[in-house]
PDB file of N, CA and C in Angstrom:
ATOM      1  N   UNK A   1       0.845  -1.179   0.000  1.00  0.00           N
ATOM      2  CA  UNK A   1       0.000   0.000   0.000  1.00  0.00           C
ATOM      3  C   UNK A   1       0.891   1.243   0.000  1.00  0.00           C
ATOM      4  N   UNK A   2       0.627   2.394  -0.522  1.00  0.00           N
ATOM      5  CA  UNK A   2       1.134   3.586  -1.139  1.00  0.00           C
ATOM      6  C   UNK A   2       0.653   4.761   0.142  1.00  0.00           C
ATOM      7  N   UNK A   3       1.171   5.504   0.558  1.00  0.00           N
ATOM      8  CA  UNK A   3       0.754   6.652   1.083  1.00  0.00           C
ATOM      9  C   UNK A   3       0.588   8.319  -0.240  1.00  0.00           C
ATOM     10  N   UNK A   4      -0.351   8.863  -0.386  1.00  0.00           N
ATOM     11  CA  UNK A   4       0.063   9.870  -1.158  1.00  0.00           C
ATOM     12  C   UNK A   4       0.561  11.346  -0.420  1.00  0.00           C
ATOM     13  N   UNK A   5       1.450  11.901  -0.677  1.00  0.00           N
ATOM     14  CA  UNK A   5       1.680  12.461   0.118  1.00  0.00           C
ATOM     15  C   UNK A   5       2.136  13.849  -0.877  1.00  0.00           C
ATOM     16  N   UNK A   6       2.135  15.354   0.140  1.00  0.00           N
ATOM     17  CA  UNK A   6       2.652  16.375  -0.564  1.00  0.00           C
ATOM     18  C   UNK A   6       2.926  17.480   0.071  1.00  0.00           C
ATOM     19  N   UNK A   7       2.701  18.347  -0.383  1.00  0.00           N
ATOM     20  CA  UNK A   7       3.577  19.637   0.178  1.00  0.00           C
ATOM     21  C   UNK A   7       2.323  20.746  -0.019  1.00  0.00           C
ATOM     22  N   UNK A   8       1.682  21.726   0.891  1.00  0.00           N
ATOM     23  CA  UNK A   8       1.292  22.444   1.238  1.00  0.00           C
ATOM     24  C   UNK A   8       1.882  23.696   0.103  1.00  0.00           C
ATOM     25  N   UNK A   9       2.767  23.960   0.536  1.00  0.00           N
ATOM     26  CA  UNK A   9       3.836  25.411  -0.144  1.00  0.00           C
ATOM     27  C   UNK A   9       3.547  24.797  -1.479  1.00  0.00           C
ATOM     28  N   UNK A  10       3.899  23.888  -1.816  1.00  0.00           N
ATOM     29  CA  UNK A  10       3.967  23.592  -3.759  1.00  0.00           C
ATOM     30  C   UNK A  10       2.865  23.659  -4.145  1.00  0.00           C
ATOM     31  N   UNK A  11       1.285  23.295  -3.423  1.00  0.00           N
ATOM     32  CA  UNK A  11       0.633  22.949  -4.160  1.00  0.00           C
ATOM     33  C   UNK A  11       0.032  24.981  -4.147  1.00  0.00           C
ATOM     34  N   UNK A  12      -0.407  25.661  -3.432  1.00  0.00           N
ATOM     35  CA  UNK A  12      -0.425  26.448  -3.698  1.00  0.00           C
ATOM     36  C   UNK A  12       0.290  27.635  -4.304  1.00  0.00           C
ATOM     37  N   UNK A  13       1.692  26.983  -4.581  1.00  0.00           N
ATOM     38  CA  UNK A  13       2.996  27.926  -5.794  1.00  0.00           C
ATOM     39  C   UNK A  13       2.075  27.160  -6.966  1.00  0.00           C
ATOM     40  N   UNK A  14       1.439  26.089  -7.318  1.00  0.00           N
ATOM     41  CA  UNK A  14       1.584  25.406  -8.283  1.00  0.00           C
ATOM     42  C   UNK A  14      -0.342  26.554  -8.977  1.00  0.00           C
ATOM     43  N   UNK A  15      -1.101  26.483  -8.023  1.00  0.00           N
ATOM     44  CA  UNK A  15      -2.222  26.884  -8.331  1.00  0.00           C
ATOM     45  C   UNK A  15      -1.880  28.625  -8.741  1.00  0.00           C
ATOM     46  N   UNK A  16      -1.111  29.369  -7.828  1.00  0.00           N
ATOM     47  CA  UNK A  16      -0.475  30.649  -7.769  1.00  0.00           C
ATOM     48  C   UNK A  16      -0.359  31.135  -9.032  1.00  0.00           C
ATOM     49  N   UNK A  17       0.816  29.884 -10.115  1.00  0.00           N
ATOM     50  CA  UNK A  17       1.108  30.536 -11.244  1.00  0.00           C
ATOM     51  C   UNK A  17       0.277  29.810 -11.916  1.00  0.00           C
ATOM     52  N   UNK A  18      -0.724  29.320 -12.020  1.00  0.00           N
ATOM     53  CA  UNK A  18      -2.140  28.915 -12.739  1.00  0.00           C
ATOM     54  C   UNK A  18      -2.861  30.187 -12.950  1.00  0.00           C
ATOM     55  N   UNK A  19      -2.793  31.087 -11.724  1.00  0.00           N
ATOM     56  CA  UNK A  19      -3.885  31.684 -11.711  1.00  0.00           C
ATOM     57  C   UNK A  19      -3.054  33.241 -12.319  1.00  0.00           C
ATOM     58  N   UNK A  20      -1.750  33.018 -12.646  1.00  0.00           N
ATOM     59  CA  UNK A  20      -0.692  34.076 -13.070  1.00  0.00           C
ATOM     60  C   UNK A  20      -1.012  33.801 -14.790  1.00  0.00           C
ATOM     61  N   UNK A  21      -0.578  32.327 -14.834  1.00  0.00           N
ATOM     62  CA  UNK A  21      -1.087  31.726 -16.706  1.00  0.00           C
ATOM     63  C   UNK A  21      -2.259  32.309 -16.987  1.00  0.00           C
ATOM     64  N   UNK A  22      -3.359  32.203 -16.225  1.00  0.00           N
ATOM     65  CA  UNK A  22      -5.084  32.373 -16.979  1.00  0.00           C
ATOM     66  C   UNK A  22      -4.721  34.145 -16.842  1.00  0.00           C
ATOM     67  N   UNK A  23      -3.931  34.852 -16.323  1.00  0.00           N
ATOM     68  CA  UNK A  23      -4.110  36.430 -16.173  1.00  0.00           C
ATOM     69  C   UNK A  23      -5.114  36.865 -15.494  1.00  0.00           C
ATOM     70  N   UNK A  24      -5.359  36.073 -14.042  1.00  0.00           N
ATOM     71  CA  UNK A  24      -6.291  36.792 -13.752  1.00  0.00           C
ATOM     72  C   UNK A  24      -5.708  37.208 -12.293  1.00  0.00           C
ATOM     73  N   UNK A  25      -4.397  37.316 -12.068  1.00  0.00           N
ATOM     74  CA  UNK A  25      -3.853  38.160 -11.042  1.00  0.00           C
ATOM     75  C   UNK A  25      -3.899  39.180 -10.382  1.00  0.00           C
ATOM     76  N   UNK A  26      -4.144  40.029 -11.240  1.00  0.00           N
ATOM     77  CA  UNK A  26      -4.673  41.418 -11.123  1.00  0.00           C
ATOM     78  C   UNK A  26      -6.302  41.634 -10.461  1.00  0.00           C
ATOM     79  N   UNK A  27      -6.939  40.997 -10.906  1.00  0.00           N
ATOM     80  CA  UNK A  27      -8.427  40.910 -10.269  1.00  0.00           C
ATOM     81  C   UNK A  27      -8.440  40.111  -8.885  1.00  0.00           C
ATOM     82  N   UNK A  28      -7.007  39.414  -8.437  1.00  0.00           N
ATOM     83  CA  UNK A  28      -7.062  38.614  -7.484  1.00  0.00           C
ATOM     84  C   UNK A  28      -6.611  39.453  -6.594  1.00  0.00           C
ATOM     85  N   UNK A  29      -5.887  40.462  -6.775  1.00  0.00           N
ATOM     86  CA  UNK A  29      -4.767  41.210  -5.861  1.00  0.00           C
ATOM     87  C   UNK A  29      -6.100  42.782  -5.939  1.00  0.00           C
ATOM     88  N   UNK A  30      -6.874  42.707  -6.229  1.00  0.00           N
ATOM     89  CA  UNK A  30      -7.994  43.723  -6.258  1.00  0.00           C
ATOM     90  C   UNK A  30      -8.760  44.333  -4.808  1.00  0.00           C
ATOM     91  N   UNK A  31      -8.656  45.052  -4.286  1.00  0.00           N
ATOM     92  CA  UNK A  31      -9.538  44.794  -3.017  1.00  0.00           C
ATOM     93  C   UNK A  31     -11.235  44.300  -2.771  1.00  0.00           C
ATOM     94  N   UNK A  32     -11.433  44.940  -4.007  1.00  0.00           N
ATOM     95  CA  UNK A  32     -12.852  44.633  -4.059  1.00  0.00           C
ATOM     96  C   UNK A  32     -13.669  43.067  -4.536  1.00  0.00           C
ATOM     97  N   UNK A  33     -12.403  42.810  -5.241  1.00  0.00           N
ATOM     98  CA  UNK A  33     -12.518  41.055  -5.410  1.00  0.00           C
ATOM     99  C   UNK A  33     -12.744  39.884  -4.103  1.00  0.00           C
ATOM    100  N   UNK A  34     -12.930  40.683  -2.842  1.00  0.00           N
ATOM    101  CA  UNK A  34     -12.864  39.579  -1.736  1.00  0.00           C
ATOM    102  C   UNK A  34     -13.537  38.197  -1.933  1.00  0.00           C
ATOM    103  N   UNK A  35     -14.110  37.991  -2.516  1.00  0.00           N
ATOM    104  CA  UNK A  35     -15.096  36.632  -2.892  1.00  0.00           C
ATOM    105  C   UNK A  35     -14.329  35.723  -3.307  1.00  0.00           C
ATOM    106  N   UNK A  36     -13.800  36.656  -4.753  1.00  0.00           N
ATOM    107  CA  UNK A  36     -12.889  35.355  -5.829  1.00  0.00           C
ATOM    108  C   UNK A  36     -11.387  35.060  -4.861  1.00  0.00           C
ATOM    109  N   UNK A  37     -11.040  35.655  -4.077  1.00  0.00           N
ATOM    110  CA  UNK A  37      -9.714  35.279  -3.155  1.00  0.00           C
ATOM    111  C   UNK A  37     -10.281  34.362  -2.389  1.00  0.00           C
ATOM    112  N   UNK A  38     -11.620  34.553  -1.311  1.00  0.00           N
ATOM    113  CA  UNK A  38     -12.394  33.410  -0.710  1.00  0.00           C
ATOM    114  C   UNK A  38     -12.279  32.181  -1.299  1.00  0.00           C
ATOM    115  N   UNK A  39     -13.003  31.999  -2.292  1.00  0.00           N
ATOM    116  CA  UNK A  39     -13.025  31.173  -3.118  1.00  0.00           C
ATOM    117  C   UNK A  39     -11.391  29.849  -3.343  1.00  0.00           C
ATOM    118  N   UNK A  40     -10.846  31.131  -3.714  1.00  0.00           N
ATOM    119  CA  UNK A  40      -8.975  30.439  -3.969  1.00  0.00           C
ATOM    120  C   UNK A  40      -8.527  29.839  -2.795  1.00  0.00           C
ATOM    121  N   UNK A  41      -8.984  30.413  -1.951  1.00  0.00           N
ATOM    122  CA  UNK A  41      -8.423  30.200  -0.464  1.00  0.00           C
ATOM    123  C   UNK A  41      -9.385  29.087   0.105  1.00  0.00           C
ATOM    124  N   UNK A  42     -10.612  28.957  -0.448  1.00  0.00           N
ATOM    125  CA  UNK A  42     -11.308  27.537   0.400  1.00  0.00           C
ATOM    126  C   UNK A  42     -11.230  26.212  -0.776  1.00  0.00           C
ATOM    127  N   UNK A  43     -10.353  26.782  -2.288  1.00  0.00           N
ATOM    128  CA  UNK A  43      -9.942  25.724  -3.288  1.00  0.00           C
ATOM    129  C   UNK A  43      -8.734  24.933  -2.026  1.00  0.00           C
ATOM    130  N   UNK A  44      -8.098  25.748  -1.873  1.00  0.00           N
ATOM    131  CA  UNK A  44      -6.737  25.296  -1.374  1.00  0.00           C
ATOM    132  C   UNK A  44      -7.208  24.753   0.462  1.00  0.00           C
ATOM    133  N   UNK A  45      -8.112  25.022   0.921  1.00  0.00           N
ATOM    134  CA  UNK A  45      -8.217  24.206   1.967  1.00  0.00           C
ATOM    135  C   UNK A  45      -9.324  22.879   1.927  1.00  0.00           C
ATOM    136  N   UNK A  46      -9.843  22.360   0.819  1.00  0.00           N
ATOM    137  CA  UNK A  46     -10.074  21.450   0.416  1.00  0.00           C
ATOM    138  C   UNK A  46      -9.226  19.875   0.909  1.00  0.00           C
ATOM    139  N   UNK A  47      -8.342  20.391   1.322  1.00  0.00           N
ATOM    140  CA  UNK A  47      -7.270  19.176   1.799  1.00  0.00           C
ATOM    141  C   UNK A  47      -7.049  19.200   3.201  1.00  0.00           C
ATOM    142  N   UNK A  48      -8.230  20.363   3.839  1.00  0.00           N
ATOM    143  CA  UNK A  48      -7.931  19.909   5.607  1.00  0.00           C
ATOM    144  C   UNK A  48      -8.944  18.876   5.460  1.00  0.00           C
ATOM    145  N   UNK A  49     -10.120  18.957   4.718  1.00  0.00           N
ATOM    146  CA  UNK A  49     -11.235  18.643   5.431  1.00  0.00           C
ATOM    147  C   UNK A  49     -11.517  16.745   5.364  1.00  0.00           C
ATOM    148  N   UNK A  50     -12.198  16.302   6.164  1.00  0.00           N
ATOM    149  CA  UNK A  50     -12.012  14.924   6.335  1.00  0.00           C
ATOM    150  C   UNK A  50     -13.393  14.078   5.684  1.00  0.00           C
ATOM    151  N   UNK A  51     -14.521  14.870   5.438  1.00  0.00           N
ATOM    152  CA  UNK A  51     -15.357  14.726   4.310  1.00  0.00           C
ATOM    153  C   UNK A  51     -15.030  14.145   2.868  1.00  0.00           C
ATOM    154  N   UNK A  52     -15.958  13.585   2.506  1.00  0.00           N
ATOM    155  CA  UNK A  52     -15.728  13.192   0.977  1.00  0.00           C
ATOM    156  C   UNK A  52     -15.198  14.638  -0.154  1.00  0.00           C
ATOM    157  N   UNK A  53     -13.935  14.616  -0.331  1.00  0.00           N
ATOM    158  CA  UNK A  53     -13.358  16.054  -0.874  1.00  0.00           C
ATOM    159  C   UNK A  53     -13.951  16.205  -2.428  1.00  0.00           C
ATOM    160  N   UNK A  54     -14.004  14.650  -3.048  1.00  0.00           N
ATOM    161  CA  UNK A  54     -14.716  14.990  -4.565  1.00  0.00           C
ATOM    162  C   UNK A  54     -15.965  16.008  -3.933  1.00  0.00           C
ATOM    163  N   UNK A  55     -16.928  15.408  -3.662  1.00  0.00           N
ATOM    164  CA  UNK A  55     -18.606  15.770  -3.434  1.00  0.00           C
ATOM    165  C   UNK A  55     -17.852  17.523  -3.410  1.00  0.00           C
ATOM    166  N   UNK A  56     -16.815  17.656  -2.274  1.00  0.00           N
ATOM    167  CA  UNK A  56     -17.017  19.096  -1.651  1.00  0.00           C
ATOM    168  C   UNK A  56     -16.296  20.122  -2.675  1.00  0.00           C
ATOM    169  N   UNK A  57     -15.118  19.809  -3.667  1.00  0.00           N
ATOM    170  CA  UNK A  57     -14.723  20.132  -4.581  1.00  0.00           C
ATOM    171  C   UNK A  57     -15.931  20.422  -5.952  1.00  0.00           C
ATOM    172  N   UNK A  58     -16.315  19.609  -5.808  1.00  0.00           N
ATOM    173  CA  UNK A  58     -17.632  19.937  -7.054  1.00  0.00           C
ATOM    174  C   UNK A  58     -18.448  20.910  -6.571  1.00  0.00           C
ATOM    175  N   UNK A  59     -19.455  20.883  -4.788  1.00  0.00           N
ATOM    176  CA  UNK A  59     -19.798  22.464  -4.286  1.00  0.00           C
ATOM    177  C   UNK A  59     -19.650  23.386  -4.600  1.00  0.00           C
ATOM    178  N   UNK A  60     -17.855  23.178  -4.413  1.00  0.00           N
ATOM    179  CA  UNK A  60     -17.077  24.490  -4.474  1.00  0.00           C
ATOM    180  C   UNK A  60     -17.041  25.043  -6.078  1.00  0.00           C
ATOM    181  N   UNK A  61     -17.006  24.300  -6.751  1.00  0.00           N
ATOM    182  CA  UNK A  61     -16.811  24.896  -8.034  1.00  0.00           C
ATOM    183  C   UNK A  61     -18.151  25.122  -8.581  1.00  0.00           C
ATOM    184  N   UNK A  62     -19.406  24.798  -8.239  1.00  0.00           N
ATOM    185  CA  UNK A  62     -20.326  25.431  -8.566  1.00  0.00           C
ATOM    186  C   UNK A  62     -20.518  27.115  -8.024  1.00  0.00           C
ATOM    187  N   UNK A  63     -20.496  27.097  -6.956  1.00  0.00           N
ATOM    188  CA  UNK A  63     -20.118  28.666  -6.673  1.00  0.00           C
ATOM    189  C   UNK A  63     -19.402  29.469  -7.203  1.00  0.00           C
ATOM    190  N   UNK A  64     -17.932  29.053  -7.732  1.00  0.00           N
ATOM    191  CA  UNK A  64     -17.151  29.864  -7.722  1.00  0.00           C
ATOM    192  C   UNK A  64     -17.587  31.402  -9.432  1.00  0.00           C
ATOM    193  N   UNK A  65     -16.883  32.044  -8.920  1.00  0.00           N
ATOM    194  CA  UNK A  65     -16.807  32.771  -9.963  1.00  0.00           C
ATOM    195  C   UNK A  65     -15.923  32.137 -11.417  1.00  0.00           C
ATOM    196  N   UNK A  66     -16.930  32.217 -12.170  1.00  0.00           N
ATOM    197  CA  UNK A  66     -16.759  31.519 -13.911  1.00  0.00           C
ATOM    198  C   UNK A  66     -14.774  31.892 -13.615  1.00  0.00           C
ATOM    199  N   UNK A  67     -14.454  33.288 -13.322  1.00  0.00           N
ATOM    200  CA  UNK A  67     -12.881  32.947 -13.568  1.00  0.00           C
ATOM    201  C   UNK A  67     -12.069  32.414 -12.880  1.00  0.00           C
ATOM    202  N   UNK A  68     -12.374  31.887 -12.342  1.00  0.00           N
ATOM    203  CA  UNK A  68     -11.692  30.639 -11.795  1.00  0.00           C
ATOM    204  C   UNK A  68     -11.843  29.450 -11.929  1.00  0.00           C
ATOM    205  N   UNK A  69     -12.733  29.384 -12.739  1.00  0.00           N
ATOM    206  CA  UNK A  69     -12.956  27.681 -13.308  1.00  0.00           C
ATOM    207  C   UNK A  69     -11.752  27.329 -13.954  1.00  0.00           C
ATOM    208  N   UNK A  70     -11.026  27.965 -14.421  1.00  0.00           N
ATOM    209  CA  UNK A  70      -9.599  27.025 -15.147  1.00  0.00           C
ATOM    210  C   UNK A  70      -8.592  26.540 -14.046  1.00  0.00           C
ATOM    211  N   UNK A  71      -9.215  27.479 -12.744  1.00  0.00           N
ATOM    212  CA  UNK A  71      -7.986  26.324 -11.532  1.00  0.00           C
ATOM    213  C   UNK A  71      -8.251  25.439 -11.246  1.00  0.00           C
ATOM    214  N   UNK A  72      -9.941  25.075 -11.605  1.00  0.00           N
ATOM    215  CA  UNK A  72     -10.701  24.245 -10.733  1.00  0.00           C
ATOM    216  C   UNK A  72     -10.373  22.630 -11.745  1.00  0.00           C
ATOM    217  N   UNK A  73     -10.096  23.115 -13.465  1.00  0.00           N
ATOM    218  CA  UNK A  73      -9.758  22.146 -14.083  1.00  0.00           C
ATOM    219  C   UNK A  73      -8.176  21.726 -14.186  1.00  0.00           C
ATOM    220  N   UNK A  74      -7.693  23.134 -13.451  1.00  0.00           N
ATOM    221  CA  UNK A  74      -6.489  22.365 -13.353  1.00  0.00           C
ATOM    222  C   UNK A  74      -6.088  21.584 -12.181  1.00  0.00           C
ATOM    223  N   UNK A  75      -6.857  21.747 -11.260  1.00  0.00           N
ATOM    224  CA  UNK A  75      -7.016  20.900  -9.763  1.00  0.00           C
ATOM    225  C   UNK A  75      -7.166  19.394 -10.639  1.00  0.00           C
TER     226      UNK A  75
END
């Protein structure tokens, strides 16, 4: 049996410049954008939770704002 295992810091460097590729950085670093940062920020805590993470990952991406659906396919 396999353990999968990873790194915290990488996986959010890895989503970081995802969200640098799609160009939508600027709207992320926005003040008034608080939602779509919410959003990024409860993509990336998807991995505390001890729930079925598919089911809660699919939730999440129904909410999210349309520009961020390309992290959600790159998840």
């Amino acid at each position: 049996m396999s353990t999968i295992a990873g790194c915290l810091f990488h996986l959010v460097q890895a989503f970081w410049g995802r969200i640098q590729l799609e160009g939508i950085n600027e709207d992320y670093m926005r003040e008034e954008n608080s939602e779509l940062r919410v959003h990024f920020h409860s993509l990336i805590a998807l991995i505390f939770i001890s729930v079925d993470v598919t089911l809660a990952f699919y939730q999440l991406r129904e909410v999210v704002e349309e520009e961020l659906l390309p992290i959600f396919d790159y998840a």
